[in-house]
Protein backbone atom coordinates (compact mmCIF):
# COMPACT_ATOMS: atom_id res chain seq x y z
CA UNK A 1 -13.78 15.56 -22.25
CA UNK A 2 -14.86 13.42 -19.25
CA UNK A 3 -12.09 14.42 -16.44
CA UNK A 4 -12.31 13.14 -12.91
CA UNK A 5 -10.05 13.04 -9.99
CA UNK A 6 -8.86 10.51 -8.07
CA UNK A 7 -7.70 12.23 -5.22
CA UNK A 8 -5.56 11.00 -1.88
CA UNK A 9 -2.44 10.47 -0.14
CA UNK A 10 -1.59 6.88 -1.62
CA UNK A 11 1.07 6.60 1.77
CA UNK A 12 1.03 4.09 -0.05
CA UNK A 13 -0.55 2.86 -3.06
CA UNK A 14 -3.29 -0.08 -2.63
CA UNK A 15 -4.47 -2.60 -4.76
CA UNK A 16 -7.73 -1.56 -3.65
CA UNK A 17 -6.80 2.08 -4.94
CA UNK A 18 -5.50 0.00 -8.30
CA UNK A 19 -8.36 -1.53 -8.50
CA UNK A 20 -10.66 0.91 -8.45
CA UNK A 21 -8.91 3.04 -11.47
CA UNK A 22 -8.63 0.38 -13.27
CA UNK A 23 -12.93 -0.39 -12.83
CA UNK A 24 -13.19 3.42 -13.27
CA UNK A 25 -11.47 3.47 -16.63
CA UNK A 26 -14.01 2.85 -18.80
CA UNK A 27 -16.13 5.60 -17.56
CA UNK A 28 -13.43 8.55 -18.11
CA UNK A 29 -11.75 10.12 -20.89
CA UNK A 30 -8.77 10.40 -18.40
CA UNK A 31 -8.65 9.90 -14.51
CA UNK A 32 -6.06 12.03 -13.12
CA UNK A 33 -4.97 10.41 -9.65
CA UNK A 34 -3.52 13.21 -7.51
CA UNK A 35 -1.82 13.38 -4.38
CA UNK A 36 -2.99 16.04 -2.46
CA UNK A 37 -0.69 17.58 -0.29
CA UNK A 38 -1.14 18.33 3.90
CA UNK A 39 1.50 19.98 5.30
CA UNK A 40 0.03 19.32 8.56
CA UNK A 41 -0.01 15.40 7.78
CA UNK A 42 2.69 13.38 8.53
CA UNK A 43 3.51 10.93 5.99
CA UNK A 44 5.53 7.76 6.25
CA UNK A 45 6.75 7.85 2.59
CA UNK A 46 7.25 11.46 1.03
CA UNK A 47 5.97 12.99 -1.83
CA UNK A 48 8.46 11.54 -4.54
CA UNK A 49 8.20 8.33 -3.42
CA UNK A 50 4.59 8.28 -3.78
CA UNK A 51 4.53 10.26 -7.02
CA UNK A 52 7.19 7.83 -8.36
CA UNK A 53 4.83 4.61 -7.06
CA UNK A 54 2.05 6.01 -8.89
CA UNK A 55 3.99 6.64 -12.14
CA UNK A 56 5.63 2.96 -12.13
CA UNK A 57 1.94 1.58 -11.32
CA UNK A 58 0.11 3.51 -13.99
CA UNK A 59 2.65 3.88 -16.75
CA UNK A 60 1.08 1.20 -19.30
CA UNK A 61 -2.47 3.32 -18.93
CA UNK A 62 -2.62 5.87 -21.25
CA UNK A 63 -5.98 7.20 -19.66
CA UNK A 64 -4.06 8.04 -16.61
CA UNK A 65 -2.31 10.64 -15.24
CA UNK A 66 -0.47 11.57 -12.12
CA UNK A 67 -0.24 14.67 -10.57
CA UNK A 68 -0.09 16.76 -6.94
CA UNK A 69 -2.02 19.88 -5.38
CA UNK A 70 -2.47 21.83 -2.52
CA UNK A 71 -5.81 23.44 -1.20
CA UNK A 72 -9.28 21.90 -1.85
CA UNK A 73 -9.71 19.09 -3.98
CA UNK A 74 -12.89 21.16 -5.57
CA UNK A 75 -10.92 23.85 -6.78
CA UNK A 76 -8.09 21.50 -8.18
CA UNK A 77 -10.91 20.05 -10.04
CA UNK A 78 -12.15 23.25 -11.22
CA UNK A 79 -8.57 24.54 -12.20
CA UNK A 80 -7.93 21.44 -14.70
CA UNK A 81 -11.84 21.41 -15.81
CA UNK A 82 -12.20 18.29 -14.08
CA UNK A 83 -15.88 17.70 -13.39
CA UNK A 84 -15.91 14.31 -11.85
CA UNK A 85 -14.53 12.93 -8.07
CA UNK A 86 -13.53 9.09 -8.04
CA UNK A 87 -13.81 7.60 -4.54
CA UNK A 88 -13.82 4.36 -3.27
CA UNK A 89 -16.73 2.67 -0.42
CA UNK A 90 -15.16 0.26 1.81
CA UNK A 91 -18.17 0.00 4.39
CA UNK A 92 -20.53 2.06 5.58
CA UNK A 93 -18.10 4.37 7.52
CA UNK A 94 -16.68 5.05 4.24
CA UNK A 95 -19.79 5.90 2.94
CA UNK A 96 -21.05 8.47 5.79
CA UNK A 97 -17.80 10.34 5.44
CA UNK A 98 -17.72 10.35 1.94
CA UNK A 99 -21.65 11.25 1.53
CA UNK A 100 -20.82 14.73 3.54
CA UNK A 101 -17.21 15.31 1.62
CA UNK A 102 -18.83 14.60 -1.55
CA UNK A 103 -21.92 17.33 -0.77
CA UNK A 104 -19.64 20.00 0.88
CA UNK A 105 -17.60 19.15 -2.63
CA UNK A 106 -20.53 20.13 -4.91
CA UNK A 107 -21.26 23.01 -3.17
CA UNK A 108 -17.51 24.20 -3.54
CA UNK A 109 -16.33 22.80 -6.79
CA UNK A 110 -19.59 24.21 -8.76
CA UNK A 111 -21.84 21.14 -9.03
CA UNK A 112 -18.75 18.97 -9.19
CA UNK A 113 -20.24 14.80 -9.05
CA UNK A 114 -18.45 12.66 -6.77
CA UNK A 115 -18.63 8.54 -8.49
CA UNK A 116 -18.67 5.87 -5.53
CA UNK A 117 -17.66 2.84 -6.48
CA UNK A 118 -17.90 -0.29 -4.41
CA UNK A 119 -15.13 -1.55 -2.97
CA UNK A 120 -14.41 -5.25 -4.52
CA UNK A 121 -14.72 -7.99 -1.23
CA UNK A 122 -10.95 -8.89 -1.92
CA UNK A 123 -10.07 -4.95 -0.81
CA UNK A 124 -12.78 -3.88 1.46
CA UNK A 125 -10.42 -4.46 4.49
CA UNK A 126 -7.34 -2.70 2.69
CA UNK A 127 -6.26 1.53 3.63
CA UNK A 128 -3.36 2.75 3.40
CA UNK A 129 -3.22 3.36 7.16
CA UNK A 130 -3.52 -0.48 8.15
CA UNK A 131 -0.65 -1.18 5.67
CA UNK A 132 1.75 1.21 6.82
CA UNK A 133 1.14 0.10 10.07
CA UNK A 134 2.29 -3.59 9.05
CA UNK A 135 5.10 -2.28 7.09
CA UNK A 136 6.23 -0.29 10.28
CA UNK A 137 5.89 -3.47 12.49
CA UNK A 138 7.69 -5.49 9.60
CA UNK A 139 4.98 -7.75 8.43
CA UNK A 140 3.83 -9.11 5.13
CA UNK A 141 2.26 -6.13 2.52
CA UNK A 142 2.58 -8.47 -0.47
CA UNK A 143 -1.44 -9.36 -0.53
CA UNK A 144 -2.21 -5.40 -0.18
CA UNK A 145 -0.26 -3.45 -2.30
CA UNK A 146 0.69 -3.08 -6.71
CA UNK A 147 3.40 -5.57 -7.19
CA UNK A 148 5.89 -2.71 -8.28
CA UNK A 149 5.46 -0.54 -5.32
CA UNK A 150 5.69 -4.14 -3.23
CA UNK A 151 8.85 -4.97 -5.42
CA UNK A 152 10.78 -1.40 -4.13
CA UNK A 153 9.84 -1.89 -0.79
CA UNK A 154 11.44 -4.97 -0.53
CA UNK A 155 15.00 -3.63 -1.39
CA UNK A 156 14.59 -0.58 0.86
């Protein structure tokens, strides 16, 4: 079975990071999108919330599941026989980050393959970090995020 990880902190969940599952879907067996946990990171929504988001924006795909670890992503992988990394390329930043995370990564996780895929043009200027930043400052999120997780924010 073709497993691979879609790992992050979805603080919160994109329609870029929608997106991208959704292009990655025919590629996979099942994608398992997995928040991993920092304790050292501060978050602005916690853990349930996010694991909740993901559930509500992923619960008509069978092919995906949602889950949570600590430690290295690589030996998450390894401990669910997951042999395949999904990440997403906004720009070329993106991409010299994720080339040296993605070689440490097979060197750790046992020849583990990392999949870029290209960001679509509509998302290459959404991250989680410049949303939460408009949320904080009380702005408009609509255009950048699943319409469910939009939806709860809105009554919160």
């Amino acid at each position: 079975m073709n497993i691979a990880v879609f790992p992050g902190s979805f603080d919160p969940i994109t329609s870029g990071h929608l997106d991208l599952v959704k292009r990655a879907l025919p590629l996979f067996d099942k994608i398992i999108v997995a928040i991993g946990v920092n304790s050292q990171k501060k978050y602005l929504f916690d853990l349930d919330q996010r694991l909740d988001w993901l559930r509500e924006v992923f619960k008509d795909y069978n092919k995906v599941e949602i889950a949570q670890f600590e430690g290295l992503t690589a030996h998450y992988c390894k401990s669910i026989n997951a042999k395949y990394l999904l990440r997403g390329l906004r720009n070329a930043s993106d991409f010299d980050y994720e080339k040296t995370i993605s070689q440490l990564n097979s060197i750790v996780g046992d020849d583990l393959e990392t999949l870029f895929l290209i960001s679509k043009p509509e998302f290459s200027h959404i991250s989680s970090t410049i949303v939460r930043e408009i949320i904080k400052g009380g702005g408009d999120v609509s255009h950048f995020l699943p319409r469910e997780v939009f939806i709860h924010l809105q009554k919160i």
